[in-house]
C-alpha atoms as a PDB file:
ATOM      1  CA  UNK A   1      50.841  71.038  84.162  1.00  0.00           C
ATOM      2  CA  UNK A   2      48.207  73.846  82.641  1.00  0.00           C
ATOM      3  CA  UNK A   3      48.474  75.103  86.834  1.00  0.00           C
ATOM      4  CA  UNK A   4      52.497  75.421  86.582  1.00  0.00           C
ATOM      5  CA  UNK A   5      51.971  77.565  83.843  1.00  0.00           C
ATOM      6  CA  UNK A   6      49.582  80.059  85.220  1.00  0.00           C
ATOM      7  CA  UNK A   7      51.115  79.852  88.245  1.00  0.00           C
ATOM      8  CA  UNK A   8      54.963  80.644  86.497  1.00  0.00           C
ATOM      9  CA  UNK A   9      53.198  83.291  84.453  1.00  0.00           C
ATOM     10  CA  UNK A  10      51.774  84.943  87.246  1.00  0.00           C
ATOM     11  CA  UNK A  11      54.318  84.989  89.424  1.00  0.00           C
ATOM     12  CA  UNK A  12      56.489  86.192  86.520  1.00  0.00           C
ATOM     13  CA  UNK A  13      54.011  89.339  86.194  1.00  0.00           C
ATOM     14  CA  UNK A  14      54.736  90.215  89.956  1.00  0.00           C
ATOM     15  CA  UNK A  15      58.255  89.944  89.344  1.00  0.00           C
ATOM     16  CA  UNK A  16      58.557  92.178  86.639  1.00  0.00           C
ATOM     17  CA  UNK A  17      56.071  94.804  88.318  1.00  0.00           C
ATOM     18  CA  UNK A  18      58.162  95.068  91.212  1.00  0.00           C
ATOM     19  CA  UNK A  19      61.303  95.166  89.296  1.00  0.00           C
ATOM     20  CA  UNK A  20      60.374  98.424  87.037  1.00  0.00           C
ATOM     21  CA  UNK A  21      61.968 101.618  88.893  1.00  0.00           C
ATOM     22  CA  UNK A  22      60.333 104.942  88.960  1.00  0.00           C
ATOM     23  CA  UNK A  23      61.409 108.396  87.993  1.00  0.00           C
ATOM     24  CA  UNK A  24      61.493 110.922  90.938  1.00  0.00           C
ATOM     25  CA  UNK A  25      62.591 114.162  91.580  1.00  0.00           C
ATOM     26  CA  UNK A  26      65.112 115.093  94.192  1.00  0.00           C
ATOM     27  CA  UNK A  27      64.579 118.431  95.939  1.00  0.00           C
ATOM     28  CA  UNK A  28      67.739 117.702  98.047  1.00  0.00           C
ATOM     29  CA  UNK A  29      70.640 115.434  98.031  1.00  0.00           C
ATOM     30  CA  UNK A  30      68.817 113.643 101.362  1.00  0.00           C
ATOM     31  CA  UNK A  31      66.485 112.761  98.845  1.00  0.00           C
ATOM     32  CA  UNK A  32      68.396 109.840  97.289  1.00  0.00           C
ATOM     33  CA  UNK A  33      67.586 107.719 100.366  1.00  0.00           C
ATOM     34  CA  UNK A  34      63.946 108.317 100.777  1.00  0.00           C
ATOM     35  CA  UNK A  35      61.333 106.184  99.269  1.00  0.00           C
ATOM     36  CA  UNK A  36      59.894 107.074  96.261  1.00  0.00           C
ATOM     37  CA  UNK A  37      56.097 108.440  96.342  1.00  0.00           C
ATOM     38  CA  UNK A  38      53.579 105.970  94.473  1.00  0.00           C
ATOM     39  CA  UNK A  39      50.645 108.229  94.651  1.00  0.00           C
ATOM     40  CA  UNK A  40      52.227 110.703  91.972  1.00  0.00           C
ATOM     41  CA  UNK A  41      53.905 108.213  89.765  1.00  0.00           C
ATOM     42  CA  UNK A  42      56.288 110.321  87.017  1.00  0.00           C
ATOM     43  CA  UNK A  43      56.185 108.283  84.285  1.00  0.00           C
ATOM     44  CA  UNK A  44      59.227 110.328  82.623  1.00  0.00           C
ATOM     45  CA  UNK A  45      61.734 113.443  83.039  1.00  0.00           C
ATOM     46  CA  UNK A  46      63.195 115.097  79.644  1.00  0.00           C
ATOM     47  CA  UNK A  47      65.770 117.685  79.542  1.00  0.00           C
ATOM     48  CA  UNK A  48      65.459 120.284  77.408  1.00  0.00           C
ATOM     49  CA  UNK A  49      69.181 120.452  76.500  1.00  0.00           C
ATOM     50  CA  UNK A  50      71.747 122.712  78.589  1.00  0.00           C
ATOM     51  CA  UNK A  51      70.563 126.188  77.736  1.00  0.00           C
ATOM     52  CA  UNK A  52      67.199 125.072  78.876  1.00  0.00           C
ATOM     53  CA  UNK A  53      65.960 126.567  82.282  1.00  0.00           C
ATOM     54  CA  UNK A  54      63.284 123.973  82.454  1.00  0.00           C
ATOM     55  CA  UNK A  55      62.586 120.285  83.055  1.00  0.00           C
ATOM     56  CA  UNK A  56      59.455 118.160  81.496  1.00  0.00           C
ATOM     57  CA  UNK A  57      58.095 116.043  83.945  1.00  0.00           C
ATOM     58  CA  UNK A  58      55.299 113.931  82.627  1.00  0.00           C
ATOM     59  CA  UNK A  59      53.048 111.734  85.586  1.00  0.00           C
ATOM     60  CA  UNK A  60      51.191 109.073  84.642  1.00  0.00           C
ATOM     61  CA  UNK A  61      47.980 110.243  84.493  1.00  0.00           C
ATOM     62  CA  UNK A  62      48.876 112.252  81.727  1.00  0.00           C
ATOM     63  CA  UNK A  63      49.522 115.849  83.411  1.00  0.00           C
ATOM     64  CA  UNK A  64      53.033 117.794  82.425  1.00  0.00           C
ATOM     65  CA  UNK A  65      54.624 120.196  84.341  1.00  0.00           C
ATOM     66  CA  UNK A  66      57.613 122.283  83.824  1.00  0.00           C
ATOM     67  CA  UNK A  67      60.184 122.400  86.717  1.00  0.00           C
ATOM     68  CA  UNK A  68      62.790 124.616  87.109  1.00  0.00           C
ATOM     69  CA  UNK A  69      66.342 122.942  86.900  1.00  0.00           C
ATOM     70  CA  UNK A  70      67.946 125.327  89.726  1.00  0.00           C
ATOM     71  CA  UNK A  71      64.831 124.307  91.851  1.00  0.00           C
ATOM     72  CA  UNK A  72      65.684 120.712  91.894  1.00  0.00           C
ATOM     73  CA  UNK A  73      69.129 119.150  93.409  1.00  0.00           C
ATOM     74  CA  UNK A  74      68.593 116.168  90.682  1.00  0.00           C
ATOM     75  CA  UNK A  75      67.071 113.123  89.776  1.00  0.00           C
ATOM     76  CA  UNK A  76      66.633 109.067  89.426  1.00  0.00           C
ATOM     77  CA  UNK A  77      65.768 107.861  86.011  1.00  0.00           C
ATOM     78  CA  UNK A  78      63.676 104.209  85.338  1.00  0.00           C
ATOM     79  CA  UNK A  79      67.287 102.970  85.473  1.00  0.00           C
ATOM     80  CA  UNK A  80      67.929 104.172  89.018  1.00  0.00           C
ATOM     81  CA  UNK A  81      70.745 106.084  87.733  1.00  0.00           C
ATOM     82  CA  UNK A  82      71.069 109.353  89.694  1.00  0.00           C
ATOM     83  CA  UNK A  83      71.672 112.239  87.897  1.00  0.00           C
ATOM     84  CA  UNK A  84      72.327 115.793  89.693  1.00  0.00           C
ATOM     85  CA  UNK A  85      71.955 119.414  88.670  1.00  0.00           C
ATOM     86  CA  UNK A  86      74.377 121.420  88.285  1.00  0.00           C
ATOM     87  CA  UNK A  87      74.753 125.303  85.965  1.00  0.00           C
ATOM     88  CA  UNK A  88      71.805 124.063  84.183  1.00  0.00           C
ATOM     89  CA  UNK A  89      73.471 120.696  83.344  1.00  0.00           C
ATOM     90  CA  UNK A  90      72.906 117.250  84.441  1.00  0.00           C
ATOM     91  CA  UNK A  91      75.652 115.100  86.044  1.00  0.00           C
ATOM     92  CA  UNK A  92      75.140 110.806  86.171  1.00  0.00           C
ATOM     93  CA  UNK A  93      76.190 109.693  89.562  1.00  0.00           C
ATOM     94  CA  UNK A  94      78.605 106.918  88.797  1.00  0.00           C
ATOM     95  CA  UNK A  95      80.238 106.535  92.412  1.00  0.00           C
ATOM     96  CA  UNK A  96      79.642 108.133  95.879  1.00  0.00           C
ATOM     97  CA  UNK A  97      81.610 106.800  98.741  1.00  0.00           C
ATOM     98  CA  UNK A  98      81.301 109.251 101.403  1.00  0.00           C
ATOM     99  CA  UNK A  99      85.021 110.952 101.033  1.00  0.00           C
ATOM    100  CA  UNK A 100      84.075 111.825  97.228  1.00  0.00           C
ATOM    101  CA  UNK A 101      81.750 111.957  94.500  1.00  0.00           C
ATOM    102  CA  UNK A 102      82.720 110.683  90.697  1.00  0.00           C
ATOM    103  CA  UNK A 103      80.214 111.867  87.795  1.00  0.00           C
ATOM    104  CA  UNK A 104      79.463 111.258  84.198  1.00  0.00           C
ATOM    105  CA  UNK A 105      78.861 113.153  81.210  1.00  0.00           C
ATOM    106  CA  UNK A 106      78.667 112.620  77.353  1.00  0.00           C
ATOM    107  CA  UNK A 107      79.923 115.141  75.361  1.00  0.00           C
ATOM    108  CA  UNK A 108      80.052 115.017  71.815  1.00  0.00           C
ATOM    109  CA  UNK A 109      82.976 115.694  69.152  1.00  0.00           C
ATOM    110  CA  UNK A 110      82.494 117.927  66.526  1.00  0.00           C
ATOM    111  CA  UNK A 111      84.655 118.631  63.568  1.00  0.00           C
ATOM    112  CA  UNK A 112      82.440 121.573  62.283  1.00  0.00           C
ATOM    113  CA  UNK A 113      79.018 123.456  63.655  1.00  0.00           C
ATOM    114  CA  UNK A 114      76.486 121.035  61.544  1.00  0.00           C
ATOM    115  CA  UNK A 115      78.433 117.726  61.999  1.00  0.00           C
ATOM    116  CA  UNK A 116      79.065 115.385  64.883  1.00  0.00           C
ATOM    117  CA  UNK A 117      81.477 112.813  64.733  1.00  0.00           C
ATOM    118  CA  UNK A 118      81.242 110.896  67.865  1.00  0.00           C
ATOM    119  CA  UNK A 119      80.692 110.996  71.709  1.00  0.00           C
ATOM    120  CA  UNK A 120      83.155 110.570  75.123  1.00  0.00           C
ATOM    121  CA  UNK A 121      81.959 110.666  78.345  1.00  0.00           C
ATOM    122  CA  UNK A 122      84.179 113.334  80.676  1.00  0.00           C
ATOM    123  CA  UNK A 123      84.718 112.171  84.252  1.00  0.00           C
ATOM    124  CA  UNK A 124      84.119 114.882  86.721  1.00  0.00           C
ATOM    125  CA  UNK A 125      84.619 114.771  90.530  1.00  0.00           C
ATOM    126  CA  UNK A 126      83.163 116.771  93.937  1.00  0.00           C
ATOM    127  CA  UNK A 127      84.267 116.607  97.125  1.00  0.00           C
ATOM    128  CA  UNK A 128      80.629 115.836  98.365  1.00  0.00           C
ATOM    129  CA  UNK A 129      77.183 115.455  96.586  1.00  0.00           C
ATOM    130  CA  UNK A 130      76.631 119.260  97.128  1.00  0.00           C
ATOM    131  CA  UNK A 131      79.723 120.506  96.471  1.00  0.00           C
ATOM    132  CA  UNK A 132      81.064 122.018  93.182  1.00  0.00           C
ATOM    133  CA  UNK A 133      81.764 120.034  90.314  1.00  0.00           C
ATOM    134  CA  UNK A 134      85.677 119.422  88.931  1.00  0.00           C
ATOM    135  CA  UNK A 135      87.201 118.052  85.795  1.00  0.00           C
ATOM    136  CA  UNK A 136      90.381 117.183  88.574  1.00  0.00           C
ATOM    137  CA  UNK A 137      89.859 115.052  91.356  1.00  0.00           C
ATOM    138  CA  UNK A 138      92.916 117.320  92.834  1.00  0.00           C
ATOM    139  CA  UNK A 139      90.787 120.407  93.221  1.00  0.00           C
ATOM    140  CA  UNK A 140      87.644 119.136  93.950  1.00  0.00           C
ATOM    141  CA  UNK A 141      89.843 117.793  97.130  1.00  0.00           C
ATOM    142  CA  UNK A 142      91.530 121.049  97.439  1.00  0.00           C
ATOM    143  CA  UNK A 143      89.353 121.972 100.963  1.00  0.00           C
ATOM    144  CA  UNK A 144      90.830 118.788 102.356  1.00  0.00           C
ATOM    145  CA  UNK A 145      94.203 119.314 104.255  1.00  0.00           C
ATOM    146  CA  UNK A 146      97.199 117.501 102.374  1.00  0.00           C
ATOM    147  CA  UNK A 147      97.664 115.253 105.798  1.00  0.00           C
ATOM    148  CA  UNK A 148      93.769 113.743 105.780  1.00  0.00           C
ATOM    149  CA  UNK A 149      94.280 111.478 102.070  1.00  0.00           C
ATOM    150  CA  UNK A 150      96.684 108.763 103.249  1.00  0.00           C
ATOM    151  CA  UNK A 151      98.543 107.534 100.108  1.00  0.00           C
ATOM    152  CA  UNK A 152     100.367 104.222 100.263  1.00  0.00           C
END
């Protein structure tokens, strides 16, 4: 019985090892389907908020760097969310389907300068995943002749 347990624990151990993501950078939007690198692990990314030029990126063995957000087409967090760059803002990935791109962002609701009352996150679309970024899925599509989008 003691030799289930070890061997449950174990194999538990592996599991959850192979399970936890990694944080990479994405010079590209290629990038998304290449493998990660596991000899420079990041261990996190932080954004400095929107009027930040710059990107934390902290590695494993301890080193920090600053990156440049125009440098970089985006990012995948531990999560494996993607998140791109775009006017010194980042954009969550939500859906990409090859005809169009939908993204994510919170924004928050203020009342007054010092007070904050709550967060909604603003759908946003692009045509592809290096195109520019729309509040209306109408003109991110606007390159698109009318005849191409079959409606039914």
């Amino acid at each position: 019985m003691n030799f289930l347990k070890v061997f449950a624990l174990i194999g538990g151990l592996i599991f959850c090892n192979a399970v936890n993501a990694q944080w990479r950078l994405l010079q590209k939007s290629q990038d998304i389907l290449i493998e990660p690198d596991t000899t420079n692990k990041i261990e996190l990314i932080v954004s400095r908020g929107s009027f930040s030029k710059y990107l934390i990126v902290s590695y494993f063995n301890g080193e920090k760097k600053l990156v440049l957000k125009k440098e970089i087409w985006g990012y995948v967090d531990d999560k494996k969310e993607i998140w791109r760059s775009y006017k010194k803002e980042f954009y969550r990935v939500i859906k990409y389907n090859g005809g169009w791109v939908e993204y994510a962002v919170d924004r928050s609701i203020q009342s007054s300068r010092l007070r904050s009352y709550g967060v909604y996150s603003l759908l946003l679309y692009s045509r592809t995943l290096d195109s520019s970024i729309h509040t209306n899925w109408s003109e991110a599509m606007s390159d698109i002749p009318s005849t191409y989008i079959l409606r039914q």
